[in-house]
Each structure stands twice: as C-alpha cells, then as structure tokens.
Protein backbone atom coordinates (compact mmCIF):
# COMPACT_ATOMS: atom_id res chain seq x y z
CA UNK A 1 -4.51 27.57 72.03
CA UNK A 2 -7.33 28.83 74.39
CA UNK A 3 -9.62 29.38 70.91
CA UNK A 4 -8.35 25.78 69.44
CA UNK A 5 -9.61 24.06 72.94
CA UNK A 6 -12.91 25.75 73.70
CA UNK A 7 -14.04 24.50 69.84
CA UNK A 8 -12.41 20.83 70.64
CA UNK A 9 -14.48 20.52 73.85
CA UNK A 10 -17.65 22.50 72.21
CA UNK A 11 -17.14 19.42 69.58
CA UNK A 12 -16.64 16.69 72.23
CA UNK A 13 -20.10 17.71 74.55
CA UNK A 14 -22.44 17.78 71.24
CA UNK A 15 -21.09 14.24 70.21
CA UNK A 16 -21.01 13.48 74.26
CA UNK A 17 -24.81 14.72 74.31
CA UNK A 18 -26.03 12.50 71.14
CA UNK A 19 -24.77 9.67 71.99
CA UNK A 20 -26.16 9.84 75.63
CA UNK A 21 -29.34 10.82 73.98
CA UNK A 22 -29.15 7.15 72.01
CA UNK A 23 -28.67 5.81 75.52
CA UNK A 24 -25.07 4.85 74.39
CA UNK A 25 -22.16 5.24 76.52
CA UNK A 26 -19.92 7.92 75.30
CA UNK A 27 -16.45 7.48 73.40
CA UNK A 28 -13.40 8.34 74.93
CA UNK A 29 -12.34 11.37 72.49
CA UNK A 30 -9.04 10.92 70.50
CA UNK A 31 -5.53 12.38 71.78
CA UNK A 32 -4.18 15.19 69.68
CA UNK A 33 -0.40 15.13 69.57
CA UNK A 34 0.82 17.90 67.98
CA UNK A 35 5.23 18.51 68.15
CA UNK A 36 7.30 21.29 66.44
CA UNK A 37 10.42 21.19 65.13
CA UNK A 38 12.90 23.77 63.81
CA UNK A 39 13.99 23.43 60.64
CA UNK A 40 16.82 26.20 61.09
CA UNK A 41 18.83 22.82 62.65
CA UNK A 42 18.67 20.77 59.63
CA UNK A 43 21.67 22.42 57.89
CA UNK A 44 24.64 22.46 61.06
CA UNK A 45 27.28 20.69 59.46
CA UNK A 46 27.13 19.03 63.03
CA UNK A 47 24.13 17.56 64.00
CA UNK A 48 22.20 18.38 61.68
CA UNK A 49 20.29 16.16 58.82
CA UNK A 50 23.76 14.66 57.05
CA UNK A 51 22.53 14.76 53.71
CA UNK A 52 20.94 18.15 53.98
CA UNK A 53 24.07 19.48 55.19
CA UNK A 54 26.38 17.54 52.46
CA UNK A 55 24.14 19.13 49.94
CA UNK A 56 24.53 22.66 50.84
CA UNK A 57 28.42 22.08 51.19
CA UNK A 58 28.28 21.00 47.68
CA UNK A 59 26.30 24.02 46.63
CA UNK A 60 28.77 26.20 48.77
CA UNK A 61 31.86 25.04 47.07
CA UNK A 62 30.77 24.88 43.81
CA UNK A 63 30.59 28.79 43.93
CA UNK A 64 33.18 29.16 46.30
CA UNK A 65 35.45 29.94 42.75
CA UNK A 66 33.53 32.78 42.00
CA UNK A 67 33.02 34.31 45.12
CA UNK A 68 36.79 34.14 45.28
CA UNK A 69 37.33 36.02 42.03
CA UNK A 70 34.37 38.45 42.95
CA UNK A 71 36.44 39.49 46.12
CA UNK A 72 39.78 39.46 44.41
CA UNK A 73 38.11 42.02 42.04
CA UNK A 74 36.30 43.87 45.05
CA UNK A 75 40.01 44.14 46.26
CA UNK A 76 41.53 45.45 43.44
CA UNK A 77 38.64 47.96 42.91
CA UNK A 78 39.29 49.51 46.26
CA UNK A 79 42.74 49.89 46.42
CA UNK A 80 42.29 51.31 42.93
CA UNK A 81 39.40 53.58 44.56
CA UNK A 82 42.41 54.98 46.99
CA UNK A 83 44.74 55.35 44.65
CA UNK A 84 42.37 57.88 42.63
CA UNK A 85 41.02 59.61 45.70
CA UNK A 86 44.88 60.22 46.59
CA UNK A 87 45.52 61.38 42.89
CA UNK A 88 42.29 63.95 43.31
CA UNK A 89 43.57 65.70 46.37
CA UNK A 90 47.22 65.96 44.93
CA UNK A 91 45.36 67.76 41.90
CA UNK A 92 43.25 69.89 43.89
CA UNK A 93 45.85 70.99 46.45
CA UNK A 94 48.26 71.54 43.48
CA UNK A 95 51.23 70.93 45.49
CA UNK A 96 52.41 67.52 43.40
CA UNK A 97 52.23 67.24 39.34
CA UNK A 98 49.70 64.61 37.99
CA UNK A 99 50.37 62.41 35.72
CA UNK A 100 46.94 62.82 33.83
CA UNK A 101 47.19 60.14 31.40
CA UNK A 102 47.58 58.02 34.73
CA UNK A 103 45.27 58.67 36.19
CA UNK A 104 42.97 58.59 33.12
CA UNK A 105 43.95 55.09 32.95
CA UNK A 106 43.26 54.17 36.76
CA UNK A 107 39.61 56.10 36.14
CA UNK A 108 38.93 53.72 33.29
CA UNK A 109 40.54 50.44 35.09
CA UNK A 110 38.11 51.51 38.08
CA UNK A 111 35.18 51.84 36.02
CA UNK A 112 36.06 48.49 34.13
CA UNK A 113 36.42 46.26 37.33
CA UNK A 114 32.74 48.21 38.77
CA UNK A 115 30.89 47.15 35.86
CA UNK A 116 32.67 43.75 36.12
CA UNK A 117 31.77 42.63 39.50
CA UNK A 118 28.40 43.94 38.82
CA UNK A 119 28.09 41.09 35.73
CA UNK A 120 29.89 38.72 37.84
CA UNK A 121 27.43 38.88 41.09
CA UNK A 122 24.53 39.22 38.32
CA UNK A 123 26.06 35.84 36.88
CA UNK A 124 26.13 34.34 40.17
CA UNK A 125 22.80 35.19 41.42
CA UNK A 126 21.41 33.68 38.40
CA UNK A 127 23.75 30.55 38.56
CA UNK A 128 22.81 30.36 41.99
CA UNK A 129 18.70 30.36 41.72
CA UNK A 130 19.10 27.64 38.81
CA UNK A 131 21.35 25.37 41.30
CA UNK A 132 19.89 25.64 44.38
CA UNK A 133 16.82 23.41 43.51
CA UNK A 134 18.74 20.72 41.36
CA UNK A 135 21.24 20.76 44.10
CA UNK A 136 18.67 20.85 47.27
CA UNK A 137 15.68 19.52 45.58
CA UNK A 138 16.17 15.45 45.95
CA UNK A 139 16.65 15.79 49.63
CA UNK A 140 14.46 18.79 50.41
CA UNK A 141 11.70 15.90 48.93
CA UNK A 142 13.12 13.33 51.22
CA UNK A 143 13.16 15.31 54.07
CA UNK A 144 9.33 15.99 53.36
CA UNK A 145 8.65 12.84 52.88
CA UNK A 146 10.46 11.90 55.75
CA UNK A 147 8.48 14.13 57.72
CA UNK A 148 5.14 12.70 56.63
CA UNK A 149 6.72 9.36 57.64
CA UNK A 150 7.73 10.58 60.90
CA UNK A 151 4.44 12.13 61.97
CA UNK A 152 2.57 8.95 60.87
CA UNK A 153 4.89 6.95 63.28
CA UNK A 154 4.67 8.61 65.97
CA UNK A 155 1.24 9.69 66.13
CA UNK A 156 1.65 13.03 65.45
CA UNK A 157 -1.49 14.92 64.45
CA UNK A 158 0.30 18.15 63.48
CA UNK A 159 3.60 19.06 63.27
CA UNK A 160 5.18 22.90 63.13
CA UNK A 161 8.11 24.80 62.05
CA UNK A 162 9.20 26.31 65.01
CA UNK A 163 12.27 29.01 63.39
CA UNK A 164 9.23 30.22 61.51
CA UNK A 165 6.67 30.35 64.10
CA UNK A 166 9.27 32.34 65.89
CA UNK A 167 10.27 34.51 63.41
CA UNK A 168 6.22 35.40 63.03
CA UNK A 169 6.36 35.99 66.68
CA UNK A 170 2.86 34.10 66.88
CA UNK A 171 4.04 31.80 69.52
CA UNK A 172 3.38 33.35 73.09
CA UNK A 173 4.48 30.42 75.56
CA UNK A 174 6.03 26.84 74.95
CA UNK A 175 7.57 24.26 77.00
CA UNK A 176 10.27 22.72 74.44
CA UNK A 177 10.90 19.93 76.81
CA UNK A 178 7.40 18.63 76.05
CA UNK A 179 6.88 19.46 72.21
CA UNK A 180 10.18 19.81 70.56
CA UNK A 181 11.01 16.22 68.69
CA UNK A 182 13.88 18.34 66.07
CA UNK A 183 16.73 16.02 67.81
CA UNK A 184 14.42 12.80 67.76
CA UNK A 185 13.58 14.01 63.76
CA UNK A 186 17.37 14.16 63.07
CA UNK A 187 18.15 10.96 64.55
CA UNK A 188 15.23 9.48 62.56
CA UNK A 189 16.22 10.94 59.44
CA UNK A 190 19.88 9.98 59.57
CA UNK A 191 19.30 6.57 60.19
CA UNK A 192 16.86 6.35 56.68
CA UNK A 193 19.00 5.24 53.70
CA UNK A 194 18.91 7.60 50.96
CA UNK A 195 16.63 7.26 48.20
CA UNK A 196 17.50 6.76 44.12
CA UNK A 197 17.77 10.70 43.74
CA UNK A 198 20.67 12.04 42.71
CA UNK A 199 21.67 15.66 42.86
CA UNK A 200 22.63 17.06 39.48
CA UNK A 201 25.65 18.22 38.09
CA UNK A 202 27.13 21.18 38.16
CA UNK A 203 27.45 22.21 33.91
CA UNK A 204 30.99 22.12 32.69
C-alpha cells in the first residue's frame, strides 16, 4: 500500500507541476475506491448468493447416490478386512482349524470390492470434473458479470478476493468495517433476476 501511494502522489505532483507551469489551476485528482470481498461466502446455504448455493446443492445430490454406494462398499471392505485379519491370527496361532476355502473366498471378495471402489471413485472423479462446469458454469458467469456490474455502480475502481488474499497471506493489516462490501454484494446479487441460462442435465 505504502509502494501503491508514493507512485499515485509521484503521478499527481508531475501532472500538479505541468499544469501550474501552463498557469492553469490544478485538478482535483480522482478518488480510488477499491473494496474486497470474500468469495468463500458465496456458497452458505444461508446467506450466501441463492443461486450459487442452489447450484452446488444440485451438484451435491446428484452424486450423493454414489457416494452412498462408495461407502456402503468401503463398509463392507472393512469388516471383510477384520474378518481376514481374525482368520490370519487363528492360522498362525494354530489353536482353531481354518476353513481355507473360506477364507480363500473372503481374500478374493476383499480384493474384488478394493479394485471396485477404486473404479467407482475413478468414475466419480471423472463424472464430477465434467459436471461441475455445466452445473456451476451459468451462474459462476452471472456472478462475474454481476460483479463487473456491481463495481461499475458503485464506483469501485478495484475489487479483491479476500479468502484468497488471505490464504496468500499477502494482506498485512485491514479494517473490514471500511472495505468489506461481501454482505452489500450478496444483497445485490440476490435481488438480480436470473438470466436465460440454464444449468444442464444430469445424463440419464
């Protein structure tokens, strides 16, 4: 901020000095507004951007199914993963027969189900990076354009994302109370009507 003022005034005092030089009097130099806002609060199912939030709920449920079977299968694959451990310490203490064509079987089941959550999470992850933009991508744009609106209306020279600035750990000191407009945003975006994009559907 220190750097960013010294060249604004370094800017001001040449344009200050020509124009005195002219024997003009001096312009008053422009306001910079600049606001952050953090984005991190756009998806809270409560008070958060509506749509935004809808849209990830879709995108949530619609793989909710499989995430289901994936930890019914994790399930199964861990009792099973008892069951043989238990079976391995009977055999090596020798104290209890074992059924070895059971526990052949369990080995095989165990195997099975490993290599099938494996495919399924594959699957998913796959599923997943093809959805996420048809799903998020209409009102990702509006919230974009939304923000270009926003700034525009309210004067604002530049605006920043302030989860990310944090997470950088490039912002040293801030007074929220005097830059942060992420409720005001909300509010503003809420009350926009939604535009003619739809989000796609899921494939049957």
């Amino acid at each position: 901020m220190k750097r960013f003022s010294f060249i604004a005034a370094s800017f001001i005092f040449a344009a200050i000095t020509a124009v005195s030089a002219l024997g003009q009097v001096p312009a008053q130099p422009t306001a910079f507004k600049m606001a952050i806002i953090d984005t991190d609060a756009f998806g809270a199912a409560t008070g958060g951007l509506t749509r935004y939030a809808a849209a990830r709920k879709a995108l949530a449920d619609e793989f909710r199914p499989l995430e289901n079977e994936i930890q019914g299968l994790v399930t199964k694959y861990n009792t099973l993963g008892v069951e043989i451990k238990k079976l391995q310490e009977q055999a090596s203490a020798g104290t209890v027969p074992i059924d070895q064509r059971t526990a052949q079987t369990k080995l095989e089941e165990y195997q099975t189900l490993e290599l099938a959550i494996k495919r399924k999470e594959e699957d998913g992850k796959t599923r997943a990076a093809r959805r996420e933009p048809q799903v998020l991508g209409p009102v990702l744009r509006e919230i974009e354009k939304a923000l270009d609106d926003y700034a525009k209306s309210k004067g604002y020279a530049l605006i920043l994302d302030s989860s990310k600035l944090a997470n950088a750990g490039v912002i040293l000191a801030i007074d929220p109370t005097k830059v942060d407009v992420t409720k005001d945003f909300i509010a503003f975006f809420n009350a926009r009507p939604a535009t003619t994009a739809t989000t796609a559907a899921p494939p049957r």
